[in-house]
Every structure is written in C-alpha cells, then in structure tokens.
C-alpha atoms as a PDB file:
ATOM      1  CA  UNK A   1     -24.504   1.748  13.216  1.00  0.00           C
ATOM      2  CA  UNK A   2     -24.930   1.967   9.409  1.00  0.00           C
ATOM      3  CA  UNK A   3     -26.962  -0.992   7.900  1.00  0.00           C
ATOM      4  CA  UNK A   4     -23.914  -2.050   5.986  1.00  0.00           C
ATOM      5  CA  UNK A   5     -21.512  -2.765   9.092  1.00  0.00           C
ATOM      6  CA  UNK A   6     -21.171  -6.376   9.437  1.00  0.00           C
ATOM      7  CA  UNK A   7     -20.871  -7.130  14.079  1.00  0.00           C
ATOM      8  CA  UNK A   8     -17.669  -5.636  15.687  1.00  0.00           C
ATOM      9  CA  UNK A   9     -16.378  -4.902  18.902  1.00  0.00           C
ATOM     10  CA  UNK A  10     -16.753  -6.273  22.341  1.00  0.00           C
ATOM     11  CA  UNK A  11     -19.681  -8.319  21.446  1.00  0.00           C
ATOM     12  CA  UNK A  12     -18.000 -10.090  19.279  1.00  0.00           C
ATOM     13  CA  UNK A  13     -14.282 -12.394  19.174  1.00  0.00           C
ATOM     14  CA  UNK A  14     -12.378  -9.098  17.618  1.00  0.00           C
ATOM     15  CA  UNK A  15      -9.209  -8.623  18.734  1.00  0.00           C
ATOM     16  CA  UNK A  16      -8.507  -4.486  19.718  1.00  0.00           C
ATOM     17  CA  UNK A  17      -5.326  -3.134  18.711  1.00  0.00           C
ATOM     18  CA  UNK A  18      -3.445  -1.025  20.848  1.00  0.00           C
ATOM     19  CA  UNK A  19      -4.249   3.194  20.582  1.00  0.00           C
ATOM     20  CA  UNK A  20      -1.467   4.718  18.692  1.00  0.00           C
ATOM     21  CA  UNK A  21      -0.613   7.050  15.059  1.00  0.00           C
ATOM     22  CA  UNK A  22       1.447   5.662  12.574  1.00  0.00           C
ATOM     23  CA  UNK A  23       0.808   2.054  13.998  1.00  0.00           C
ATOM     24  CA  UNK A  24       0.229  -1.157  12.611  1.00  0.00           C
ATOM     25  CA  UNK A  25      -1.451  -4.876  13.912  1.00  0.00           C
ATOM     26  CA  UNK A  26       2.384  -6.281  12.270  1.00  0.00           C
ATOM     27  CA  UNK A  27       1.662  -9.321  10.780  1.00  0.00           C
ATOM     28  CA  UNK A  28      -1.345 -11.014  10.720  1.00  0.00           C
ATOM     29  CA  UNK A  29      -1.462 -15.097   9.845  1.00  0.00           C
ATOM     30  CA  UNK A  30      -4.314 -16.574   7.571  1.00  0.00           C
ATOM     31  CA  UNK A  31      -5.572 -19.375   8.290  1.00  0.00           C
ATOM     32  CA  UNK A  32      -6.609 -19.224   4.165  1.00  0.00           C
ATOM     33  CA  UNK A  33      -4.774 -16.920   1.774  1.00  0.00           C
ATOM     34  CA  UNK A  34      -6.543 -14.646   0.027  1.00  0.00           C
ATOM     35  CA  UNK A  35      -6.336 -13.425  -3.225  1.00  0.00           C
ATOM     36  CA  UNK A  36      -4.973 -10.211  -4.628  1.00  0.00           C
ATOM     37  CA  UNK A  37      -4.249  -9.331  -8.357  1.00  0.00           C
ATOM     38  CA  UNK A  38      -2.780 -12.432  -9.254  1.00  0.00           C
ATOM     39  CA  UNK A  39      -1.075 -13.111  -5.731  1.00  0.00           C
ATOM     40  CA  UNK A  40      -1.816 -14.683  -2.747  1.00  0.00           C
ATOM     41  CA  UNK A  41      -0.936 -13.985   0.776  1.00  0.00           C
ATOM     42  CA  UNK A  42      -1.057 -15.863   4.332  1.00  0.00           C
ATOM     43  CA  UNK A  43      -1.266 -12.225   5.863  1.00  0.00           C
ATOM     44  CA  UNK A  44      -2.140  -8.978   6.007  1.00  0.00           C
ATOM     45  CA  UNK A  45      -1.110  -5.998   7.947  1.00  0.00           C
ATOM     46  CA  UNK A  46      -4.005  -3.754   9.820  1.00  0.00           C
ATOM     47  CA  UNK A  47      -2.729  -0.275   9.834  1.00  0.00           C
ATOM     48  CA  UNK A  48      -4.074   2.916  11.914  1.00  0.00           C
ATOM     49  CA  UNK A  49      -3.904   5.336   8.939  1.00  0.00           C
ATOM     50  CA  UNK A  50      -6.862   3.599   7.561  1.00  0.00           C
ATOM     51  CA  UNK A  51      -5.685   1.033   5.300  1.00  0.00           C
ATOM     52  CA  UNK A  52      -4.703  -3.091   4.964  1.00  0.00           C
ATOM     53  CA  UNK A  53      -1.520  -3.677   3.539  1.00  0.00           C
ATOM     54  CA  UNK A  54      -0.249  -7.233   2.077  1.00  0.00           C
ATOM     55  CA  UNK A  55       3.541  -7.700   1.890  1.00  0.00           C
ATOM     56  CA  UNK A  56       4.052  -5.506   4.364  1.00  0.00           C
ATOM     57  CA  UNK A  57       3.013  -2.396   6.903  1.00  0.00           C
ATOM     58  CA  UNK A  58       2.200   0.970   5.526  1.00  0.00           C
ATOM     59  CA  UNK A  59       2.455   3.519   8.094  1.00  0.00           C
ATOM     60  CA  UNK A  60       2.904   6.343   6.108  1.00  0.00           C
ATOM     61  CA  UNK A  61       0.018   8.743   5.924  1.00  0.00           C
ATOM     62  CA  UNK A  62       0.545  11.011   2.525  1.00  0.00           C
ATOM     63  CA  UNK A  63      -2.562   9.946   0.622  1.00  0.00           C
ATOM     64  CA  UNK A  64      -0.529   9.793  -3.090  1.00  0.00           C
ATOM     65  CA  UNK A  65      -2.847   9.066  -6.177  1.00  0.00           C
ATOM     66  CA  UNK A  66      -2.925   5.597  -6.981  1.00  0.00           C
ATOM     67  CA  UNK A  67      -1.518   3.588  -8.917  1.00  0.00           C
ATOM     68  CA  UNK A  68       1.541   3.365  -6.986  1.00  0.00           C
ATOM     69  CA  UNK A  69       4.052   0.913  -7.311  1.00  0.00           C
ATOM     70  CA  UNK A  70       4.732  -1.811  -4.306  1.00  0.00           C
ATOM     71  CA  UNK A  71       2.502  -0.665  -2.076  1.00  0.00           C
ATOM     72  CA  UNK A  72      -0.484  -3.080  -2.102  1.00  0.00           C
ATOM     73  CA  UNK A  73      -3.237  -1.738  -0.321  1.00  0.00           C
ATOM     74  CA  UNK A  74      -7.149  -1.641   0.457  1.00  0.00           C
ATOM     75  CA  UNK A  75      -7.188   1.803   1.416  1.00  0.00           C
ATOM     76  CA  UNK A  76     -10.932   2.386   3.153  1.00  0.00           C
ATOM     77  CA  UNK A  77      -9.610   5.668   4.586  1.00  0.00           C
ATOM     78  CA  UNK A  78      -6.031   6.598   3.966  1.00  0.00           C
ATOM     79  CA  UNK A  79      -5.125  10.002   5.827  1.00  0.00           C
ATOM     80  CA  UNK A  80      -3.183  10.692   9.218  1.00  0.00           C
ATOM     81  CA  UNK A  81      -5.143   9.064  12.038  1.00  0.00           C
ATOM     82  CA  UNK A  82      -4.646   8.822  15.837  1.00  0.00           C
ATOM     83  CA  UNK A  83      -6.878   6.480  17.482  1.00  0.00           C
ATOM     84  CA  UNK A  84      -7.996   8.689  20.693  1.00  0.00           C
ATOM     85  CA  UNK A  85      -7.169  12.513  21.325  1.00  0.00           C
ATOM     86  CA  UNK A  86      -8.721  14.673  24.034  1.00  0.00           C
ATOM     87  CA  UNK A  87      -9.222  11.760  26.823  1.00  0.00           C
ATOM     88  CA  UNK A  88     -11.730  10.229  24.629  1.00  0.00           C
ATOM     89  CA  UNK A  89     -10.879   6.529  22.633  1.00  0.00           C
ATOM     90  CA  UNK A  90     -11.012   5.345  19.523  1.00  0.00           C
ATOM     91  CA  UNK A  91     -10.558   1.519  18.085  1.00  0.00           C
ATOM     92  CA  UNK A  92      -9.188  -0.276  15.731  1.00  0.00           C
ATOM     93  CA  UNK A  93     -11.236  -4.065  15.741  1.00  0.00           C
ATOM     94  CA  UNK A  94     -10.230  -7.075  13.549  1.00  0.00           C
ATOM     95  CA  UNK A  95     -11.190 -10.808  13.179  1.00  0.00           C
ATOM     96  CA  UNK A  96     -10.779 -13.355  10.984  1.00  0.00           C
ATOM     97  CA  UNK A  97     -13.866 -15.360  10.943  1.00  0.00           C
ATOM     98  CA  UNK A  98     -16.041 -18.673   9.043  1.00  0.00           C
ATOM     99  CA  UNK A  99     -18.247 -18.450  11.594  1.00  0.00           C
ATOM    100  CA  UNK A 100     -21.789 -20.028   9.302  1.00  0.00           C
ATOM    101  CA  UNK A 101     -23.571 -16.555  10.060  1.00  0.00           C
ATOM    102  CA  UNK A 102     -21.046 -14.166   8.902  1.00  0.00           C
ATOM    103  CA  UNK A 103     -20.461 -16.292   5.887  1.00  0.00           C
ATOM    104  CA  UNK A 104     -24.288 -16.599   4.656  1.00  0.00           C
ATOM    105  CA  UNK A 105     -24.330 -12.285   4.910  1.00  0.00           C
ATOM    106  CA  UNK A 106     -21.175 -12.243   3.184  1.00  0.00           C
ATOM    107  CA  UNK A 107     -22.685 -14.562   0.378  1.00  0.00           C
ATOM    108  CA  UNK A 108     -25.842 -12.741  -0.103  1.00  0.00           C
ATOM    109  CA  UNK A 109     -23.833  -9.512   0.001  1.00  0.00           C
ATOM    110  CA  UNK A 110     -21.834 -10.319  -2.950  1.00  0.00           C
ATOM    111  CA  UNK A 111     -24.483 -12.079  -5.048  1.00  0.00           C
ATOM    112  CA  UNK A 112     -26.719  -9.153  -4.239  1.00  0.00           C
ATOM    113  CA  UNK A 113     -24.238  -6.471  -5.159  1.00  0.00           C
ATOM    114  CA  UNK A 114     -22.872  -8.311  -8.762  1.00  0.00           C
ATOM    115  CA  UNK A 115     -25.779 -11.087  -9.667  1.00  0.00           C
ATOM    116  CA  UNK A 116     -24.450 -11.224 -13.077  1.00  0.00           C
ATOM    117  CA  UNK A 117     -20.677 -12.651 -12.840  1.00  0.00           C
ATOM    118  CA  UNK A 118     -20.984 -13.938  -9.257  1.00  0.00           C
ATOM    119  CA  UNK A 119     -24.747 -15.074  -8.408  1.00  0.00           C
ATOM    120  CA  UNK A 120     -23.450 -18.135  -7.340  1.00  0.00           C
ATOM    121  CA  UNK A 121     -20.534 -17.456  -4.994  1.00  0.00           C
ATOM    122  CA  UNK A 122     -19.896 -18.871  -1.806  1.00  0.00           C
ATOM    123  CA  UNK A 123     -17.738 -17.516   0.683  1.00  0.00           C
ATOM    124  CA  UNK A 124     -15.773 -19.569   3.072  1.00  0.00           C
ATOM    125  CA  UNK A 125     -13.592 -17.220   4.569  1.00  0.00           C
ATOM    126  CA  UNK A 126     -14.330 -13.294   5.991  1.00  0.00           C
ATOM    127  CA  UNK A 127     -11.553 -11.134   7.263  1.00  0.00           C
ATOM    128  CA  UNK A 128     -13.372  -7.954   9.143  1.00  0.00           C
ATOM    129  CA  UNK A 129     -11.242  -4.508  10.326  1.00  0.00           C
ATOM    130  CA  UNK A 130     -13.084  -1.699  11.952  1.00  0.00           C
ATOM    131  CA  UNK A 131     -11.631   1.666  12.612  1.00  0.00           C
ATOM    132  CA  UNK A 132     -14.245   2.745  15.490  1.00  0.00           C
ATOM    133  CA  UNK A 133     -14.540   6.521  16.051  1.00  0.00           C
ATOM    134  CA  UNK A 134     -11.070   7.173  15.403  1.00  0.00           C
ATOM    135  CA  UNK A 135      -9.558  10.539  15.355  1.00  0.00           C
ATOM    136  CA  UNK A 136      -7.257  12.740  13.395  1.00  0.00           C
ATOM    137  CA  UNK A 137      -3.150  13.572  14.207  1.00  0.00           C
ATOM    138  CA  UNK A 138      -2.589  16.757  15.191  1.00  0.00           C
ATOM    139  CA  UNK A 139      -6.326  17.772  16.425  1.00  0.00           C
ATOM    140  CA  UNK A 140      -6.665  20.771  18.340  1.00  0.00           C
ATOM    141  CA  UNK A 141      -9.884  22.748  19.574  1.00  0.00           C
ATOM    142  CA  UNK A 142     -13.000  21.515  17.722  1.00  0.00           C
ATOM    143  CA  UNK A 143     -10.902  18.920  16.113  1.00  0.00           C
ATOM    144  CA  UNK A 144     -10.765  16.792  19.438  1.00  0.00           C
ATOM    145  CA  UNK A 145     -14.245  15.540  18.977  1.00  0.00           C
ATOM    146  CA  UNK A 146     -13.735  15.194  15.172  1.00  0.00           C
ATOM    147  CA  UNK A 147     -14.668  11.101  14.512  1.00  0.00           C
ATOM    148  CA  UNK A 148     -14.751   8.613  11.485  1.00  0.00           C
ATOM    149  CA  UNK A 149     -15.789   5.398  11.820  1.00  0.00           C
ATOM    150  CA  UNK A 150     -15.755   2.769   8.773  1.00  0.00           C
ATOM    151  CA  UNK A 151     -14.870  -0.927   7.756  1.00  0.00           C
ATOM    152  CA  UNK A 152     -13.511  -3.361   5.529  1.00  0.00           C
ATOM    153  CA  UNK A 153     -14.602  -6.794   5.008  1.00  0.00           C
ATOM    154  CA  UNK A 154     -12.630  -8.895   2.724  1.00  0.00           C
ATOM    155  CA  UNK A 155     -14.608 -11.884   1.578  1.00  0.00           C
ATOM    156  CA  UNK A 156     -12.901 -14.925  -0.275  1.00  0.00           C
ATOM    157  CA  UNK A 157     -14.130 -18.554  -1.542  1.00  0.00           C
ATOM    158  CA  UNK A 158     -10.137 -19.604  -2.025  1.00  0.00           C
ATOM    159  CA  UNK A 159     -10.010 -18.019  -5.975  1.00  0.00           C
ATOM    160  CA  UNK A 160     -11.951 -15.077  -5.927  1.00  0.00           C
ATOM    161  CA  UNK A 161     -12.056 -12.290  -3.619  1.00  0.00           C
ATOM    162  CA  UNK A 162     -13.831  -9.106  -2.950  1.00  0.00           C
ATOM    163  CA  UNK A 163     -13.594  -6.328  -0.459  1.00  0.00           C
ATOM    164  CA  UNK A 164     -16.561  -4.173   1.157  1.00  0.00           C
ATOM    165  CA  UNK A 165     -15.806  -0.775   1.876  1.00  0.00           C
ATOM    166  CA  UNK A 166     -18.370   0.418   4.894  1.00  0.00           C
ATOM    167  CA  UNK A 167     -18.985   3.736   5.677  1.00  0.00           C
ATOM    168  CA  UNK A 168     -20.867   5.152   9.143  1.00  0.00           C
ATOM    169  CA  UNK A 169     -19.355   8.491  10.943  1.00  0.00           C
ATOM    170  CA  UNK A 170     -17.158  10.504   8.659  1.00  0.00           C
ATOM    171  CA  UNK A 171     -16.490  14.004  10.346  1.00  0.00           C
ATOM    172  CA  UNK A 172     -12.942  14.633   8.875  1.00  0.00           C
ATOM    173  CA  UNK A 173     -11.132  14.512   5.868  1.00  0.00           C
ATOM    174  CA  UNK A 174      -7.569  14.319   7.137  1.00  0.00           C
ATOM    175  CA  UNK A 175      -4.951  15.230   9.991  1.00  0.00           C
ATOM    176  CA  UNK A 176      -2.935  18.642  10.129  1.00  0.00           C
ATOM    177  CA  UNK A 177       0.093  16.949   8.200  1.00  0.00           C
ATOM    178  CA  UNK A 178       0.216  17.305   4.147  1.00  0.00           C
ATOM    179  CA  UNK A 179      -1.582  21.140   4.651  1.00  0.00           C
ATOM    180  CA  UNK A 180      -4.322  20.375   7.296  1.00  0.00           C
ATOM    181  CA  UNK A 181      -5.879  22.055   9.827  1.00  0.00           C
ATOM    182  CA  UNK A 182      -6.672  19.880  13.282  1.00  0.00           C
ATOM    183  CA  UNK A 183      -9.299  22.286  14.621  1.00  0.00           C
ATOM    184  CA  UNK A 184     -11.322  21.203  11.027  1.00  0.00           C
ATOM    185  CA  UNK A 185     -10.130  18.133  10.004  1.00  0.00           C
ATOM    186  CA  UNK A 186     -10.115  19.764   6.839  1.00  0.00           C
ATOM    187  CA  UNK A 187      -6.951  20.726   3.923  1.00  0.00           C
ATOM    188  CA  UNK A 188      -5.786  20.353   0.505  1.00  0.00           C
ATOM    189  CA  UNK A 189      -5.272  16.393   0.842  1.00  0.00           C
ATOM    190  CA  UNK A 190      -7.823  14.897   1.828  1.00  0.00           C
ATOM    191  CA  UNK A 191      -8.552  10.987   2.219  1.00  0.00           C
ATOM    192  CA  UNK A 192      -7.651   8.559  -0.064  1.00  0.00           C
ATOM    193  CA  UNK A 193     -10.087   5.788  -0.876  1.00  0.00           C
ATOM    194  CA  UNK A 194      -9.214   3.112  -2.717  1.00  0.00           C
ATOM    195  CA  UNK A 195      -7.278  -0.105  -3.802  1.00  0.00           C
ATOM    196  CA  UNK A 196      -3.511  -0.199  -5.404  1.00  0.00           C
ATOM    197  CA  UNK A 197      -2.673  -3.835  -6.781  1.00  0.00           C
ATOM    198  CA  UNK A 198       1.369  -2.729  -6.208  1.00  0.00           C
ATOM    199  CA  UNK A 199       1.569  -3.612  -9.714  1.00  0.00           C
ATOM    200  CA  UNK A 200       0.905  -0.088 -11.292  1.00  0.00           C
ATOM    201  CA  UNK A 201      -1.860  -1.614 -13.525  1.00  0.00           C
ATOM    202  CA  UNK A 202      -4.436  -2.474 -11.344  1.00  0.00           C
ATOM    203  CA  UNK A 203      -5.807  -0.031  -9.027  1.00  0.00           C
ATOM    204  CA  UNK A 204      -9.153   1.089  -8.264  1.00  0.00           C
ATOM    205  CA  UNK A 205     -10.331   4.956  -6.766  1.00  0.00           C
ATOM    206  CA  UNK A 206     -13.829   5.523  -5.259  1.00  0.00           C
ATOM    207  CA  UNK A 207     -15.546   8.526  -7.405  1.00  0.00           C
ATOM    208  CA  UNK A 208     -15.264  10.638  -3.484  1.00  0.00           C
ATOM    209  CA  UNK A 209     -11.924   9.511  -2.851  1.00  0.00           C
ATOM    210  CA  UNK A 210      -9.464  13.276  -2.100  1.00  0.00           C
ATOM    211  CA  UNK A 211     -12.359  15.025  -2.460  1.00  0.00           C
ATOM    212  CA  UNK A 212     -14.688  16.946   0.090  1.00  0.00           C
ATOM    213  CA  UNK A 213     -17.357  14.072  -1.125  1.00  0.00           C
ATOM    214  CA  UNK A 214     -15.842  11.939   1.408  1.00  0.00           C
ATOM    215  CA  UNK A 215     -18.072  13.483   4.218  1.00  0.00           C
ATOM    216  CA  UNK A 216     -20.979  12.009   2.163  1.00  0.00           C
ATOM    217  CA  UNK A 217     -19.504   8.575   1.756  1.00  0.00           C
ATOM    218  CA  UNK A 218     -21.828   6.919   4.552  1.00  0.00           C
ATOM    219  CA  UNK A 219     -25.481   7.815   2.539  1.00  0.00           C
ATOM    220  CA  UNK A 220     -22.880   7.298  -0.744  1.00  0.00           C
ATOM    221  CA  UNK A 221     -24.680   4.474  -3.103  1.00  0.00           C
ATOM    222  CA  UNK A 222     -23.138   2.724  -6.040  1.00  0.00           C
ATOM    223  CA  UNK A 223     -25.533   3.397  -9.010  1.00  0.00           C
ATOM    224  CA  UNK A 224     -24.284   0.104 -10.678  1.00  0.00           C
ATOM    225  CA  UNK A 225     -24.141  -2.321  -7.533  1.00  0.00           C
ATOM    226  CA  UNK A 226     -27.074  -2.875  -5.212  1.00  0.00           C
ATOM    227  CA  UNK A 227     -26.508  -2.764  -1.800  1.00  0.00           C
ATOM    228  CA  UNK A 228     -27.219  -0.345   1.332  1.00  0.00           C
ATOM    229  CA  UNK A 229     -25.686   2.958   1.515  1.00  0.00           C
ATOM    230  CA  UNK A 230     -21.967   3.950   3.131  1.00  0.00           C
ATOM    231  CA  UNK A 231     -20.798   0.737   1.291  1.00  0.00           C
ATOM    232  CA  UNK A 232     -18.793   0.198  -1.621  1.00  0.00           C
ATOM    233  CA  UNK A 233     -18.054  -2.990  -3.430  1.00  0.00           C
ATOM    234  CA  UNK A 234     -14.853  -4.421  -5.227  1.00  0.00           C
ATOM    235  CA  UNK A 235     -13.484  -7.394  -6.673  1.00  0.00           C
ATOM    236  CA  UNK A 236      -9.634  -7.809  -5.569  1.00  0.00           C
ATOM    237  CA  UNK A 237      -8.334 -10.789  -7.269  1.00  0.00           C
END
C-alpha cells in the first residue's frame, strides 16, 4: 500500500459497508463536528461513487464541474463505482478515530505538508474512508479486473480542518454511464477530484481531476506541499 495510506481494513476497528452502486453509509454521527466552509456538521455521509457528502447522501455519479451549488462534497474519486463485479470484492472501510497514534501522524502530516500557516496544529479528531479495490458500473470483459483504490482522511483540531486525498491503485477513469466504455474503464467523463463548499464560492479541483492524468494520481506530488506521493492536501474550513 502507498506510503501515504494511513491503517485500514480488518486490522483495524473500520467498520465495512455493505457491496453495492449508487449506495451510501446514510448518516454517520460525530462524536466532534467538523468544520466545512464556515459550517459545521455532527455527520457525514460515506458514499460508493467515491465521495463524502455533509448535509446529505450523494448517490449520483455524473462527475459535473465544480462549483456546484448544495452539494457539499470531498470528492476523492467521483465517477460510477460498484464495489465488486466478476466474483471478485471490493470495500468501502471507515472509522472515526483519536486513537494517540493516528493523531500524532495526522499532526506531523499537516505541519509537514503547510509549516508556514499551520506548524503548530494539533489534531484531536481523524475521520478515515477507504474505497479498497473497488470497481467500475457497467464492467464487462477486461473491465472486470479494472481496480482503484484511494482514501480520505479528514483531520480536525475543533476550528480548523483539512482533508488528505490518498492515492494507491487507479486502473479506471469511470463506469460505462456518461459515454464510457466498461471493458476500459475509459470515456469522455472521467473522474472528478475535488472539493465543492455547496456555496458556489468555495470549491477546490485537483490539476488531474476529468482528465486522463488521473491514472497518474498515485506517484502525483504537490510541487507546493511536501508530503509522499498519491496524496493531496487541503484545508476545508
């Protein structure tokens, strides 16, 4: 797994959502809000199509260039995903956690990536969601063994908040709806990548993001932020 990953899966107290397309974890209770643009919310929704949602599910799976109104998202890989195709499974992990370890990465993490603003933050609170060798809707031939595999990690000390973006496996850049072809994981929409603050002023797109880049996005590295590759950093409050 790619440097960048923070722990996930069995090993670990994650709770596995159920396979599906088009689903969603419904709503998930924090035991501390976190911040986002200028609101704060005591849950999030964990959605297959590659994305956390606040206010509400998204279960749509049109990637639409952002900004977009009322939608407020953390979009690590936006596109039409099924979980498992072909007899073989994919999974979708997520935990909130302050467990002392997990907090001490996330703090280094974020005043190693932005030492100037934030050399001194402290996190207290780490939400992680992994989408674990998921697959595309609509594969067919070749496209049954297509997999992606990336993270978000949303890190919080109570008033500011970021969000790592972690990249390990990507073999597709999106399902056969919206023009694609499942035996290629390949068409004319690919991924989004990205954050939308619902507000239409505060948004955020990764320079890859509906692009055929995407297939580089786990050796990707921010020129401006230190950190291992596959990861991209963002504030979110």
């Amino acid at each position: 797994t790619n440097a960048a990953f923070y722990p996930y899966g069995p090993n670990t107290t994650d709770i596995l959502d159920p396979p599906g397309d088009d689903g969603t974890s419904g709503a998930v209770s924090l035991t501390t809000a976190f911040p986002f643009f200028g609101n704060t919310y005591n849950e999030l929704f964990v959605n297959t199509n590659g994305d956390i949602s606040f206010g509400g599910a998204v279960t749509g799976f049109t990637p639409t260039a952002f900004p977009v109104t009322n939608n407020r998202v953390l979009a690590v890989y936006f596109t039409d995903i099924k979980t498992s195709n072909g007899g073989r499974s994919g999974y979708i992990y997520r935990r909130e956690t302050t467990d002392a370890a997990i907090l001490a990465r996330a703090t280094t993490d974020i005043q190693t990536a932005l030492p100037a603003d934030h050399g001194s933050f402290e996190a207290t609170w780490v939400y992680i969601a992994t989408w674990h060798e998921v697959s595309i809707f609509g594969a067919g031939g070749a496209g049954l063994n297509l997999r992606n595999t990336f993270q978000l990690v949303l890190i919080s000390d109570g008033c500011k908040s970021f969000t790592l973006f972690n990249y390990d496996q990507i073999q597709f850049l999106q399902g056969s709806t919206n023009g694609g072809d499942g035996t290629t994981g390949t068409g004319p929409n690919p991924a989004q990548v990205g954050i939308n603050g619902g507000d239409g002023i505060h948004y955020s797109l990764h320079p890859s993001s509906r692009t055929t880049d995407l297939y580089n996005l786990p050796t990707w590295t921010d020129p401006a932020v230190p950190g291992p590759p596959g990861r991209w950093v963002q504030r979110t409050d």
